[in-house]
PDB file of N, CA and C in Angstrom:
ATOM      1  N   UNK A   1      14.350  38.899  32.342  1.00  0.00           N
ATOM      2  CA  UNK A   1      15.482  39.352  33.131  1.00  0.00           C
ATOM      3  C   UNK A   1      15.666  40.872  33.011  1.00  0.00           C
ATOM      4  N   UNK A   2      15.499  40.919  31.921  1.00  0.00           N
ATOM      5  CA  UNK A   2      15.852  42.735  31.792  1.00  0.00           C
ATOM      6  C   UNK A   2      15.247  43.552  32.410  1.00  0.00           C
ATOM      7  N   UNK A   3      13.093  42.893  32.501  1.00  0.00           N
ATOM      8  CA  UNK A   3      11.894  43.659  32.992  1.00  0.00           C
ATOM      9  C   UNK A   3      12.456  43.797  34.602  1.00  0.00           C
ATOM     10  N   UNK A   4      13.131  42.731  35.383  1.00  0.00           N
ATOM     11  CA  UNK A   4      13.534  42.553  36.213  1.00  0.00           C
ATOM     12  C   UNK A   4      14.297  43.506  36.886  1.00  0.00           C
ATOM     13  N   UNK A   5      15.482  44.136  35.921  1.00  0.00           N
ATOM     14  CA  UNK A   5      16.733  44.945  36.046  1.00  0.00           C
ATOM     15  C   UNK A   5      16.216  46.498  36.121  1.00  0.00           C
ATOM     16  N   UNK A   6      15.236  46.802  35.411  1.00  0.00           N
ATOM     17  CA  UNK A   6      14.548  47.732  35.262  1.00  0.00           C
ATOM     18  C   UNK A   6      14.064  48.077  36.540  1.00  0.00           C
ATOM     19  N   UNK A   7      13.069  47.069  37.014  1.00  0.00           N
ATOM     20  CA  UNK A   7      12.184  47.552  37.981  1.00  0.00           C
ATOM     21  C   UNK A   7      13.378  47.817  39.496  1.00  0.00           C
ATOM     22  N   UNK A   8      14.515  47.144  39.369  1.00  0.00           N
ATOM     23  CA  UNK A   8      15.303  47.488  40.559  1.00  0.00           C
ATOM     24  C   UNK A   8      16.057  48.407  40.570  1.00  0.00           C
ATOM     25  N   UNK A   9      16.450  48.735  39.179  1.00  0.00           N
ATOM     26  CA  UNK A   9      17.022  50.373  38.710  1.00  0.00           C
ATOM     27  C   UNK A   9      15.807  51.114  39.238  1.00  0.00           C
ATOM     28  N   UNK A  10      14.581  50.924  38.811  1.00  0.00           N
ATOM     29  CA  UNK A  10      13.409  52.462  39.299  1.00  0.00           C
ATOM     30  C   UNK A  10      13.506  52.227  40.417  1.00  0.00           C
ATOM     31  N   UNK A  11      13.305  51.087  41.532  1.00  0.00           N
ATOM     32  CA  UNK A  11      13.224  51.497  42.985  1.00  0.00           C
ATOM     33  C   UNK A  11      14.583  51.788  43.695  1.00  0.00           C
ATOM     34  N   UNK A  12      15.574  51.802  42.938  1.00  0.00           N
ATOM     35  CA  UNK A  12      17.116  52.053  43.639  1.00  0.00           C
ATOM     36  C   UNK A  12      16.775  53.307  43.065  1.00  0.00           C
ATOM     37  N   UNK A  13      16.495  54.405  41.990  1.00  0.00           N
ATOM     38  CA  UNK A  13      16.693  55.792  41.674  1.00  0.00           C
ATOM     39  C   UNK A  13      15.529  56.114  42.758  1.00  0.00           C
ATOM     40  N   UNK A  14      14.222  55.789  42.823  1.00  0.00           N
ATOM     41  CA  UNK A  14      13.354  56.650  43.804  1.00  0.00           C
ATOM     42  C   UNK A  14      13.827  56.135  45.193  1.00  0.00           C
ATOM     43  N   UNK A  15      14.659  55.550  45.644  1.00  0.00           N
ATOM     44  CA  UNK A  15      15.428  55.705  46.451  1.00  0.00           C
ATOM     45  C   UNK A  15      16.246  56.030  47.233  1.00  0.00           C
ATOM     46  N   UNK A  16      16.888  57.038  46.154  1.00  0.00           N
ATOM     47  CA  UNK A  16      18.269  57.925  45.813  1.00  0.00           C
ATOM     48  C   UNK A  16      17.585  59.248  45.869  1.00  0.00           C
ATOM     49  N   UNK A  17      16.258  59.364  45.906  1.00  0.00           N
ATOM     50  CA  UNK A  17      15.852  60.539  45.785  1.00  0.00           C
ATOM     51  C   UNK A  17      15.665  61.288  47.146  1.00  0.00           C
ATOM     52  N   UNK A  18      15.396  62.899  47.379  1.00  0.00           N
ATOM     53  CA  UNK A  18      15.408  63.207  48.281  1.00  0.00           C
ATOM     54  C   UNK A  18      14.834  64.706  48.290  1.00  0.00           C
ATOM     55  N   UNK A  19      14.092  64.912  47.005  1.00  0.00           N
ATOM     56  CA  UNK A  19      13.114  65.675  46.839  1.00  0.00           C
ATOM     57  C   UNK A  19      12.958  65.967  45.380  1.00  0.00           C
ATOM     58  N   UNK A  20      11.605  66.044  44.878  1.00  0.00           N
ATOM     59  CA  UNK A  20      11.413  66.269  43.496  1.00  0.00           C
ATOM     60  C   UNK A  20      10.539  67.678  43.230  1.00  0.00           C
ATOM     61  N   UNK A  21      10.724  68.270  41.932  1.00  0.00           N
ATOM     62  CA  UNK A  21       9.432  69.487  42.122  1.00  0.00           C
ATOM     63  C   UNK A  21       9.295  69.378  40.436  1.00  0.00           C
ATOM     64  N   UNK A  22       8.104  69.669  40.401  1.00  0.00           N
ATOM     65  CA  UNK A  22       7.327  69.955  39.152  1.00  0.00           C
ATOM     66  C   UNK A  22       7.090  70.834  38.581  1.00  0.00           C
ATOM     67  N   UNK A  23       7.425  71.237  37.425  1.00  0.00           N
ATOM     68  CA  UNK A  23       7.153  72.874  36.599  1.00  0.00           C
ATOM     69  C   UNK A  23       6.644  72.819  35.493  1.00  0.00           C
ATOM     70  N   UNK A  24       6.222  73.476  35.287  1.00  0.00           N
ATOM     71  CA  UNK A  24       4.711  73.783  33.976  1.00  0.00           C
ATOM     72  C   UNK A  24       5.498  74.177  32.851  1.00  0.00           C
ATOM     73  N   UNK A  25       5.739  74.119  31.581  1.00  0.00           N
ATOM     74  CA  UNK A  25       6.731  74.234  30.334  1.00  0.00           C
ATOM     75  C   UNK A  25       7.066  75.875  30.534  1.00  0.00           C
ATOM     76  N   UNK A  26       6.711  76.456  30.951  1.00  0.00           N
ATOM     77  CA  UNK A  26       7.272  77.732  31.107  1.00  0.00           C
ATOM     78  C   UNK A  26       8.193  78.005  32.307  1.00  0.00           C
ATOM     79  N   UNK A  27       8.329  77.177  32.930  1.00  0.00           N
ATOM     80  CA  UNK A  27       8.811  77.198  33.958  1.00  0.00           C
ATOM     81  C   UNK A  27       8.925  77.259  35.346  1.00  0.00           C
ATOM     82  N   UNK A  28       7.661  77.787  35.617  1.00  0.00           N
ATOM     83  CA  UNK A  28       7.012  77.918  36.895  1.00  0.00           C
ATOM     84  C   UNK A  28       6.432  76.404  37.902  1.00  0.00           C
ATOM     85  N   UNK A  29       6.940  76.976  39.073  1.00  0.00           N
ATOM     86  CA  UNK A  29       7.186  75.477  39.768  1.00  0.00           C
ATOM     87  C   UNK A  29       5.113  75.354  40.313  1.00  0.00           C
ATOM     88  N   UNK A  30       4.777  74.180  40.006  1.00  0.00           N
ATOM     89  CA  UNK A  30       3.438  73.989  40.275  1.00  0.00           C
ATOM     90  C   UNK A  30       3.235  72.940  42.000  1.00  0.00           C
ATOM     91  N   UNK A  31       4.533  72.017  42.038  1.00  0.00           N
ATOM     92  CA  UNK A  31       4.829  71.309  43.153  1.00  0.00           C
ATOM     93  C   UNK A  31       5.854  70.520  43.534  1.00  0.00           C
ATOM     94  N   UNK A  32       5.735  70.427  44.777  1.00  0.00           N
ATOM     95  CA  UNK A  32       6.804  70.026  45.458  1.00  0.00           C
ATOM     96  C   UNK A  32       6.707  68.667  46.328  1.00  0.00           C
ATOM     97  N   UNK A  33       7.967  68.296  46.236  1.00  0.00           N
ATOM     98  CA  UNK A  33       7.678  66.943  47.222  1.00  0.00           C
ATOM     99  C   UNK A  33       8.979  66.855  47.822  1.00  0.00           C
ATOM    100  N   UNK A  34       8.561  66.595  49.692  1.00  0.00           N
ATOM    101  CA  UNK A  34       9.931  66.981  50.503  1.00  0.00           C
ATOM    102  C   UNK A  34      10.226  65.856  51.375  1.00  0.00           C
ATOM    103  N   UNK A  35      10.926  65.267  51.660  1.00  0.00           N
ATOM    104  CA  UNK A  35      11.306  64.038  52.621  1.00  0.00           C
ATOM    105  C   UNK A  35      11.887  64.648  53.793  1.00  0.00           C
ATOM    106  N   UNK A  36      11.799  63.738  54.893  1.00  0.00           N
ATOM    107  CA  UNK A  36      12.473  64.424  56.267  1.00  0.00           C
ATOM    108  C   UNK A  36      14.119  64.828  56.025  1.00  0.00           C
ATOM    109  N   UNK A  37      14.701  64.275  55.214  1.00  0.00           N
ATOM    110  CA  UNK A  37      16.051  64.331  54.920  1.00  0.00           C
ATOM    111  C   UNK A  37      16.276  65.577  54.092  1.00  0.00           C
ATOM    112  N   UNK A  38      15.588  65.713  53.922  1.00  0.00           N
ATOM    113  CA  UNK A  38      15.820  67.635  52.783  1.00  0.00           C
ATOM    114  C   UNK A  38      14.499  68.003  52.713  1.00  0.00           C
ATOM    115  N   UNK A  39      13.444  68.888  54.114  1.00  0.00           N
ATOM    116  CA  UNK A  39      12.640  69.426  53.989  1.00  0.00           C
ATOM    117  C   UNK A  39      12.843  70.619  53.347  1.00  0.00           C
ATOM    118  N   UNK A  40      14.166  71.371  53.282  1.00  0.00           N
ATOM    119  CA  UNK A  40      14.005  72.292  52.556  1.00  0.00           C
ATOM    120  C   UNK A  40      14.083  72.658  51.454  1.00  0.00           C
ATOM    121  N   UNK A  41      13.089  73.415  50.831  1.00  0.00           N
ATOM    122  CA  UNK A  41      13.053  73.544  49.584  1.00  0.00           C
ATOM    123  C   UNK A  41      13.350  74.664  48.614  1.00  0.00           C
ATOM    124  N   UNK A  42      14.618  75.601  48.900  1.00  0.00           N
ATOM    125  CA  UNK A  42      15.139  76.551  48.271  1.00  0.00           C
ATOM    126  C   UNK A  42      16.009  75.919  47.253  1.00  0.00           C
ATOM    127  N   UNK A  43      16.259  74.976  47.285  1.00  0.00           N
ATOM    128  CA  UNK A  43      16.789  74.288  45.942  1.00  0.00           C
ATOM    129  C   UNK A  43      16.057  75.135  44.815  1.00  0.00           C
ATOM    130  N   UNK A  44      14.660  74.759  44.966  1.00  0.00           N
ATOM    131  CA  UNK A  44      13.680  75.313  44.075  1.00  0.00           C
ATOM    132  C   UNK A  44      13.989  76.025  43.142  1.00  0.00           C
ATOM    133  N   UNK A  45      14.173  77.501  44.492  1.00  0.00           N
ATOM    134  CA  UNK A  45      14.554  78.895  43.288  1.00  0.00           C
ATOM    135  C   UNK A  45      15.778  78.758  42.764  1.00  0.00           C
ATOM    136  N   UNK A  46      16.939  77.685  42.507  1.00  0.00           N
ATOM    137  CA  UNK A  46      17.634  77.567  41.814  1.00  0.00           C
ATOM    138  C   UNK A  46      17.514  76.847  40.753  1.00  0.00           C
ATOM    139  N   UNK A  47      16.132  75.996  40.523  1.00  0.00           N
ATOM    140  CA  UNK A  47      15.893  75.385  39.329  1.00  0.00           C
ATOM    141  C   UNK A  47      15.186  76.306  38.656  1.00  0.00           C
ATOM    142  N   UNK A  48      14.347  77.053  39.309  1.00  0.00           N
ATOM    143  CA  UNK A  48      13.201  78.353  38.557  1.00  0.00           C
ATOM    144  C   UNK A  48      14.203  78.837  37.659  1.00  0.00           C
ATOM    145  N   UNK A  49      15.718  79.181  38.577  1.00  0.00           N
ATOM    146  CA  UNK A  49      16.386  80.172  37.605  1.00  0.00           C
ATOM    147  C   UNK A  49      16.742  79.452  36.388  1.00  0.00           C
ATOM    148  N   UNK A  50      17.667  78.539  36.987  1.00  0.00           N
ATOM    149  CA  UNK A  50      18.283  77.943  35.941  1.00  0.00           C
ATOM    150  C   UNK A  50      17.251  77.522  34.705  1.00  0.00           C
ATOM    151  N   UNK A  51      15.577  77.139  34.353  1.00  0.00           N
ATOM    152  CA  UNK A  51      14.660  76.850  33.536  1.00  0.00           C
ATOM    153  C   UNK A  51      14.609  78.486  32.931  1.00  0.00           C
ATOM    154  N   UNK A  52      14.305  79.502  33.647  1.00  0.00           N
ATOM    155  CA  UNK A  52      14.240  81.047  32.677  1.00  0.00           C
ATOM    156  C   UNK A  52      15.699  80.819  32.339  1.00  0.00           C
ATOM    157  N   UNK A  53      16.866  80.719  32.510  1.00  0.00           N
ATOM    158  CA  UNK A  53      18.053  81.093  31.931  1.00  0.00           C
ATOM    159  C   UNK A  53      18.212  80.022  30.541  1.00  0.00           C
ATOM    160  N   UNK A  54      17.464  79.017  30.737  1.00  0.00           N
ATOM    161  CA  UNK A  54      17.466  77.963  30.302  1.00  0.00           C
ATOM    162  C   UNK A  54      16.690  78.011  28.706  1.00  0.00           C
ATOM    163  N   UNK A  55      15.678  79.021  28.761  1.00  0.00           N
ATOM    164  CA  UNK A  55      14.340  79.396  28.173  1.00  0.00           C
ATOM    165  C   UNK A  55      15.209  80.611  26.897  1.00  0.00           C
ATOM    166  N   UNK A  56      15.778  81.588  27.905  1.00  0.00           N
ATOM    167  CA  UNK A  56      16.254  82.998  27.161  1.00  0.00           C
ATOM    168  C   UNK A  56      17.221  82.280  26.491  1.00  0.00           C
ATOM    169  N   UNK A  57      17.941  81.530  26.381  1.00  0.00           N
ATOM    170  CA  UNK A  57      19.274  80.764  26.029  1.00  0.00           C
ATOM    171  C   UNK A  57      18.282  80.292  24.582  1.00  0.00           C
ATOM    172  N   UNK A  58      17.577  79.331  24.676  1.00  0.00           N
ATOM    173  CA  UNK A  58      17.058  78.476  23.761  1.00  0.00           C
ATOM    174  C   UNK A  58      16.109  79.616  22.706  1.00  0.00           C
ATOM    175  N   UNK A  59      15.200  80.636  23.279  1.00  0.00           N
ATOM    176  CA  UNK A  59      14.911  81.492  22.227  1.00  0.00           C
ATOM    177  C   UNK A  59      15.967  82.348  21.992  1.00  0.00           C
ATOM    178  N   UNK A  60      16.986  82.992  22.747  1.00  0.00           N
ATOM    179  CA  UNK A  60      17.582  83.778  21.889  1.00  0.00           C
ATOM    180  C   UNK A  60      18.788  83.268  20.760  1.00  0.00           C
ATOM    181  N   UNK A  61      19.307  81.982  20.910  1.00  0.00           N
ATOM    182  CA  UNK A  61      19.820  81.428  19.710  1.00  0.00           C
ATOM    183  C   UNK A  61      19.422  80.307  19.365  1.00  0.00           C
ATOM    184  N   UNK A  62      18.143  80.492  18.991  1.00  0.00           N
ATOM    185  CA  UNK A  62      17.621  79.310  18.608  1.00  0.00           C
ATOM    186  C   UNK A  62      17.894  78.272  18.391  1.00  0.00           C
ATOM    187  N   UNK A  63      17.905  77.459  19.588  1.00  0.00           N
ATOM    188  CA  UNK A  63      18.304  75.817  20.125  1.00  0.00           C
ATOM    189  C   UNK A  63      17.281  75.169  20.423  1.00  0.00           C
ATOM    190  N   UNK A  64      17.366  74.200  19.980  1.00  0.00           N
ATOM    191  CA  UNK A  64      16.145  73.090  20.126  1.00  0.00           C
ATOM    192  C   UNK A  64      16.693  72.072  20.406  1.00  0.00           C
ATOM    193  N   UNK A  65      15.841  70.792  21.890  1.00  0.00           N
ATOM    194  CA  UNK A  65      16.183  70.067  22.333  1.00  0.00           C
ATOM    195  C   UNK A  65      16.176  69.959  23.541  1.00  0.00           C
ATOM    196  N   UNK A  66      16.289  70.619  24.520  1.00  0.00           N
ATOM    197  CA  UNK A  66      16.832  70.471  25.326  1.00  0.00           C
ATOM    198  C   UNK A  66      16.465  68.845  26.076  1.00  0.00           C
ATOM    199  N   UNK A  67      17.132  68.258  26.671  1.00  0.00           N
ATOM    200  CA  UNK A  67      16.748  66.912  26.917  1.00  0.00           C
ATOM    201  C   UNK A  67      17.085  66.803  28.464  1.00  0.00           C
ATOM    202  N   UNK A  68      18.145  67.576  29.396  1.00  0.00           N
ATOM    203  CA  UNK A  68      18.537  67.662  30.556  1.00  0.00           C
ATOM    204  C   UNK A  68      19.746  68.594  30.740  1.00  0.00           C
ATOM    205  N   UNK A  69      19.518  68.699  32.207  1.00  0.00           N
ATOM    206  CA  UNK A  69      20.464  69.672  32.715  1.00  0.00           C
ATOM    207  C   UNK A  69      20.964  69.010  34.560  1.00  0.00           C
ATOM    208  N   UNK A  70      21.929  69.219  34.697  1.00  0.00           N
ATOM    209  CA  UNK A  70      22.440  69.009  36.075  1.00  0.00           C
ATOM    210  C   UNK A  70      22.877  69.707  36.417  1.00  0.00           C
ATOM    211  N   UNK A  71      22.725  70.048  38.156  1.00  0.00           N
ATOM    212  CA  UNK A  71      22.822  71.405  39.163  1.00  0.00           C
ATOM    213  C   UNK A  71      23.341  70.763  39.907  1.00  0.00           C
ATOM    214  N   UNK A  72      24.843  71.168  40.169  1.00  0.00           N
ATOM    215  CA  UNK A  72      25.437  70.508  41.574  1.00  0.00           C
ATOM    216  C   UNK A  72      25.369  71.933  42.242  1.00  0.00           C
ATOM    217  N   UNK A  73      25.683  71.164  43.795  1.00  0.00           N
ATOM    218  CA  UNK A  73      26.072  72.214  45.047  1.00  0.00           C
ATOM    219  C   UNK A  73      26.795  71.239  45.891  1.00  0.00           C
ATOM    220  N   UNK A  74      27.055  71.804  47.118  1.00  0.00           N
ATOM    221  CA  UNK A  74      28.134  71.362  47.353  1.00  0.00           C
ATOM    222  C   UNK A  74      27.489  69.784  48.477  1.00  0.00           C
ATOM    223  N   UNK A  75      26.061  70.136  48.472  1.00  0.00           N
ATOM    224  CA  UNK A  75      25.123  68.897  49.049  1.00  0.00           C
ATOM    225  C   UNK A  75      24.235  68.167  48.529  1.00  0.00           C
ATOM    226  N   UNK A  76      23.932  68.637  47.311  1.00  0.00           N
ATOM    227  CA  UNK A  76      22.928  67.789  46.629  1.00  0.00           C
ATOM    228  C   UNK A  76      23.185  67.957  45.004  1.00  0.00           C
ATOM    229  N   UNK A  77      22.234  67.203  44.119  1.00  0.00           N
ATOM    230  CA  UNK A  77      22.603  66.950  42.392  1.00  0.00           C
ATOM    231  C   UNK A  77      21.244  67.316  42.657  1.00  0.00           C
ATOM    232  N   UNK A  78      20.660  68.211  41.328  1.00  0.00           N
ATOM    233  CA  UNK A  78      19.351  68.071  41.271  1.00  0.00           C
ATOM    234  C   UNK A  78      19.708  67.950  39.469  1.00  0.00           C
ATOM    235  N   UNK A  79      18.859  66.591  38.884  1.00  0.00           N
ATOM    236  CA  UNK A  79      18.443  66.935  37.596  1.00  0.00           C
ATOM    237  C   UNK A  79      17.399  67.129  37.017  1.00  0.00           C
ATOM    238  N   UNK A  80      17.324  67.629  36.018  1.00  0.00           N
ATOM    239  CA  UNK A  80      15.982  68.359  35.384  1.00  0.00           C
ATOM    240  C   UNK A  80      15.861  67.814  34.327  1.00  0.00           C
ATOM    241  N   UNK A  81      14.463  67.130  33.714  1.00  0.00           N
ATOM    242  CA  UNK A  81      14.506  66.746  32.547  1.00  0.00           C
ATOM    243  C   UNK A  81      13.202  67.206  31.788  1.00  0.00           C
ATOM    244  N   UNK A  82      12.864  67.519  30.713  1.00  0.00           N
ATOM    245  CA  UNK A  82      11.928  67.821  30.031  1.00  0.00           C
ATOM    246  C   UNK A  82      10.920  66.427  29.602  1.00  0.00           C
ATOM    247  N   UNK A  83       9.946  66.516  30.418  1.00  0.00           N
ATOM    248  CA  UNK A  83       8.869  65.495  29.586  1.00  0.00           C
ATOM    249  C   UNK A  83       7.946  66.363  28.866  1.00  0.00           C
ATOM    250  N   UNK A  84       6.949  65.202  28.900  1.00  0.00           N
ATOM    251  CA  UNK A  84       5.804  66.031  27.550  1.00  0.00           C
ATOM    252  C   UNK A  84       5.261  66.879  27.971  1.00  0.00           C
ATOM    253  N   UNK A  85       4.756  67.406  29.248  1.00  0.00           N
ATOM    254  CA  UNK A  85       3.906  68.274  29.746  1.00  0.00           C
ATOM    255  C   UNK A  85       4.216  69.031  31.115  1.00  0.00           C
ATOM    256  N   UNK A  86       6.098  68.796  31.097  1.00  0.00           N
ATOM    257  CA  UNK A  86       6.174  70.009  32.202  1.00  0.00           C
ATOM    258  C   UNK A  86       7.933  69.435  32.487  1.00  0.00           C
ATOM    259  N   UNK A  87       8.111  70.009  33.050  1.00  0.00           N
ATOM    260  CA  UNK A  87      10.205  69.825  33.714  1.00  0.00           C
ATOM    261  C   UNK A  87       9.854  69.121  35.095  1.00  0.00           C
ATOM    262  N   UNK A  88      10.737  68.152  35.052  1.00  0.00           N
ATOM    263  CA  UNK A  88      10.390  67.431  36.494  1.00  0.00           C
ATOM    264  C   UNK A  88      12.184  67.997  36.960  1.00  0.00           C
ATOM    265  N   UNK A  89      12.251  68.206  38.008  1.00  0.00           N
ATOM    266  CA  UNK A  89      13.622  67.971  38.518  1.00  0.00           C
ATOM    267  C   UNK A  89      13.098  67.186  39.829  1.00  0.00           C
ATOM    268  N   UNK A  90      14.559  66.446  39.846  1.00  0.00           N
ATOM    269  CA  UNK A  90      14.613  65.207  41.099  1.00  0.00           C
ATOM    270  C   UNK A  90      16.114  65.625  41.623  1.00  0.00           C
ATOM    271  N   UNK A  91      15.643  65.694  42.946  1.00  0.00           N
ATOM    272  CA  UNK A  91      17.248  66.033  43.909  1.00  0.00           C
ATOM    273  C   UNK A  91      17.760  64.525  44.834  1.00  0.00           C
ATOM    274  N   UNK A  92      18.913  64.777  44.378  1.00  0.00           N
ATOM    275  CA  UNK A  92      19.787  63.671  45.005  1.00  0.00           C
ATOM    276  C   UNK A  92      20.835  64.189  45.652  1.00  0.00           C
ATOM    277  N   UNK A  93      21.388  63.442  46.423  1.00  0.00           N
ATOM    278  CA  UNK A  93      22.509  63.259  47.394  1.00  0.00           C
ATOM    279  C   UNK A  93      23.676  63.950  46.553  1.00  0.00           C
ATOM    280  N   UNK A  94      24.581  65.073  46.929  1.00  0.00           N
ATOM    281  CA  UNK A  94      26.032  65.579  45.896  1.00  0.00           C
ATOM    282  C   UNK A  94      27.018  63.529  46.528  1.00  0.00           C
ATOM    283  N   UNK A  95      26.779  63.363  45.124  1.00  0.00           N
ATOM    284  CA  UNK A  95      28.302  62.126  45.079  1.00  0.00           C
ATOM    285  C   UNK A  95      29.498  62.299  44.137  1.00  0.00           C
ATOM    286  N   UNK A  96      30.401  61.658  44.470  1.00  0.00           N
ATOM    287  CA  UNK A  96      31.288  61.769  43.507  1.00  0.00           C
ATOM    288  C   UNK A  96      31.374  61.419  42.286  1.00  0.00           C
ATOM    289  N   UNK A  97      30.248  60.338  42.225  1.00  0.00           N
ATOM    290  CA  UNK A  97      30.037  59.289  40.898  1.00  0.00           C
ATOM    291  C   UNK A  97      29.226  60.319  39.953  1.00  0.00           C
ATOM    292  N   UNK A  98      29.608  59.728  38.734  1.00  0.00           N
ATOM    293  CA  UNK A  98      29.140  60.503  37.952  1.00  0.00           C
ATOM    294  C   UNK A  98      27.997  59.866  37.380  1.00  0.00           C
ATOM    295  N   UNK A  99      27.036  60.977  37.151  1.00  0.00           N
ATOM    296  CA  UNK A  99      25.524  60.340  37.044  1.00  0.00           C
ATOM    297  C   UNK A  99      24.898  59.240  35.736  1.00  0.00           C
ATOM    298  N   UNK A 100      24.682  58.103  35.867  1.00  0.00           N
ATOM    299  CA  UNK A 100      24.545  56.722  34.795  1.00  0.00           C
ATOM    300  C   UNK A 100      23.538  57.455  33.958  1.00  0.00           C
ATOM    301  N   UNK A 101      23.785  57.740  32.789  1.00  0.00           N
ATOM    302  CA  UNK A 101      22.724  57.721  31.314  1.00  0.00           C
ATOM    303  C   UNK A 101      21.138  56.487  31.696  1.00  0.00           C
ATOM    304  N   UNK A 102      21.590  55.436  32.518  1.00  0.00           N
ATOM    305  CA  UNK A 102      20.130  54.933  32.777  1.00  0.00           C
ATOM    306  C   UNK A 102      19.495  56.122  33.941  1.00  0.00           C
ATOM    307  N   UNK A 103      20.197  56.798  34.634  1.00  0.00           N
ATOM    308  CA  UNK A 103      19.047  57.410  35.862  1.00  0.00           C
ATOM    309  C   UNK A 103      18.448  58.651  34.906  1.00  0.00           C
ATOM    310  N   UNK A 104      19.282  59.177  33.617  1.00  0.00           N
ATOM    311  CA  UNK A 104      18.535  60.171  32.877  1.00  0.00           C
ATOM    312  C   UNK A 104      17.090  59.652  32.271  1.00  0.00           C
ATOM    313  N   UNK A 105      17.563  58.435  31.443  1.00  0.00           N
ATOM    314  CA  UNK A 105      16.480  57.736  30.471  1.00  0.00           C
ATOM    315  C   UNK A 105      15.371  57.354  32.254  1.00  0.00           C
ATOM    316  N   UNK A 106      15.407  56.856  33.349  1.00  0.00           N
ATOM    317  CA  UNK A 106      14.380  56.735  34.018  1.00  0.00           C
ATOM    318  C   UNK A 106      13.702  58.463  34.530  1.00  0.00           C
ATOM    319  N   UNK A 107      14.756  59.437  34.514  1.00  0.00           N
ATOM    320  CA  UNK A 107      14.069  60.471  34.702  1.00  0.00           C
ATOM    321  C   UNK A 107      13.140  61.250  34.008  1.00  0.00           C
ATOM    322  N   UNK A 108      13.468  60.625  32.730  1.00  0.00           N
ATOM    323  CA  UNK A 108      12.429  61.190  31.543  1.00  0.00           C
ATOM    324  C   UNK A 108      11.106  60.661  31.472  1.00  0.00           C
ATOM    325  N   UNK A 109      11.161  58.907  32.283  1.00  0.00           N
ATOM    326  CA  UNK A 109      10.168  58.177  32.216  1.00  0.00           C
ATOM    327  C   UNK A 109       8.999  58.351  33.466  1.00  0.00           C
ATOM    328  N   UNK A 110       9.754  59.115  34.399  1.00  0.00           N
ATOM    329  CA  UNK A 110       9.103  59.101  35.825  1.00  0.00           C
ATOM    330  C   UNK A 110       7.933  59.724  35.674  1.00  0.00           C
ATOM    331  N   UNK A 111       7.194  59.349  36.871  1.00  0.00           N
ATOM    332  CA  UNK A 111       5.784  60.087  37.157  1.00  0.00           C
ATOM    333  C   UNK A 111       6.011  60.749  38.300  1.00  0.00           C
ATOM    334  N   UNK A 112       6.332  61.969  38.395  1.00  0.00           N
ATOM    335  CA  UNK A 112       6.743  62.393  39.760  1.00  0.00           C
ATOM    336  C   UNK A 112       5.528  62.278  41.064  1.00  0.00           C
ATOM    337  N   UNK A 113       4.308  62.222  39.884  1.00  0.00           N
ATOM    338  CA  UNK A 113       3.142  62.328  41.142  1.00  0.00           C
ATOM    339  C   UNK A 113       2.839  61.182  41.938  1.00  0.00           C
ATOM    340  N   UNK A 114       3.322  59.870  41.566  1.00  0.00           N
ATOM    341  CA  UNK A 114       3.634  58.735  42.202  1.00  0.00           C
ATOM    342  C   UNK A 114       4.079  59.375  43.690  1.00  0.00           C
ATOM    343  N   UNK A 115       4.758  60.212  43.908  1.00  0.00           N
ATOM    344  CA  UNK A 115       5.677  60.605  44.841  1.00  0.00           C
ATOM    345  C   UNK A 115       4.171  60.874  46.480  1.00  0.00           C
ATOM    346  N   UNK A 116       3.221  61.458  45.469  1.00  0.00           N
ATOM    347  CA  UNK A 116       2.031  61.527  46.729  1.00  0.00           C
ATOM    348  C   UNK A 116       1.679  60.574  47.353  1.00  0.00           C
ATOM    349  N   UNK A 117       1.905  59.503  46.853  1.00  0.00           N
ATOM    350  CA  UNK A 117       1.281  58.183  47.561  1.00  0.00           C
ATOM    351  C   UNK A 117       2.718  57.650  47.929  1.00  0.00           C
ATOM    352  N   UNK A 118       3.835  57.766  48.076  1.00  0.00           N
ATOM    353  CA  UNK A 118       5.078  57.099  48.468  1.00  0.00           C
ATOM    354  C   UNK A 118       5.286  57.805  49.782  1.00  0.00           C
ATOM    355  N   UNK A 119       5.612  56.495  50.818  1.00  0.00           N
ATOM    356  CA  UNK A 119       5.728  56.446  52.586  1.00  0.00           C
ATOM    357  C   UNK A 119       6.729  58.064  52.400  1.00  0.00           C
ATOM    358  N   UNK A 120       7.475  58.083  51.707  1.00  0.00           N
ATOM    359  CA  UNK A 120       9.103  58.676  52.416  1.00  0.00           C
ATOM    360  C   UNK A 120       8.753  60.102  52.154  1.00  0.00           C
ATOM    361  N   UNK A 121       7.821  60.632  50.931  1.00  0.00           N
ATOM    362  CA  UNK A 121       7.567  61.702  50.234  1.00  0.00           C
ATOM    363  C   UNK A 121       6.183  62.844  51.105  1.00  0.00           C
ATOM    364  N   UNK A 122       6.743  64.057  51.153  1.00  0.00           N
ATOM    365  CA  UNK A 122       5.475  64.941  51.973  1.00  0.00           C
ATOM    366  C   UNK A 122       5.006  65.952  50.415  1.00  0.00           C
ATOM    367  N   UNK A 123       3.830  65.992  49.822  1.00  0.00           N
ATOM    368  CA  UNK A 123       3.750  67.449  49.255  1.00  0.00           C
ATOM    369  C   UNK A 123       3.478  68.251  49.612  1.00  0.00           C
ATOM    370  N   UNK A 124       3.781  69.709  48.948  1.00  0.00           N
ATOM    371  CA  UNK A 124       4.136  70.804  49.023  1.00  0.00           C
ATOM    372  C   UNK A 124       2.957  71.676  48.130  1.00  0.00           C
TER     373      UNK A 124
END
């Protein structure tokens, strides 16, 4: 039952999605993935920033951890999470609800590159 609950939580979050981009541990965005519903992708340079602001923050008072971050605007949520080998951020719809601790723990788990072979997803 649970394996069950899971798999309809991951296809209700890549559902919810509406563009993802990929960045290399330093920060630099390597790719993008855009749906007809938010081809545009200047979101972007607001995650670039926010990962260097993100970077100078963590070396200059030495903080360790970082595990996520959320970017509202006044149309979309984008969150960012640190996996093992690069920052994925995933953009969603701006809602009022406040975002479930399960869509973090699946954002940490995601494969964003899944996204190349998914109908709804264009890369960049």
């Amino acid at each position: 039952m649970e394996e069950t609950q899971r798999q309809a939580s991951s296809s209700q979050y890549t559902d919810d999605l509406i563009g993802a981009a990929i960045f290399d541990l330093s920060g630099l965005p390597k790719e993008y993935f855009t749906t007809a519903e938010s081809s545009d992708v200047s979101w972007v340079q607001t995650i670039f920033q926010a990962l260097g602001l993100q970077s100078l923050l963590m070396s200059s008072l030495k903080l360790d951890g970082f595990r996520h971050a959320v970017i509202h605007s006044a149309d979309y949520r984008a969150v960012v999470v640190r996996q093992k080998n690069r920052y994925t951020a995933l953009l969603t719809r701006q809602t009022s609800e406040a975002l479930p601790e399960s869509f973090i723990q699946w954002a940490q788990e995601f494969e964003p590159t899944m996204l190349r072979s998914h109908p709804r997803f264009s890369a960049m």
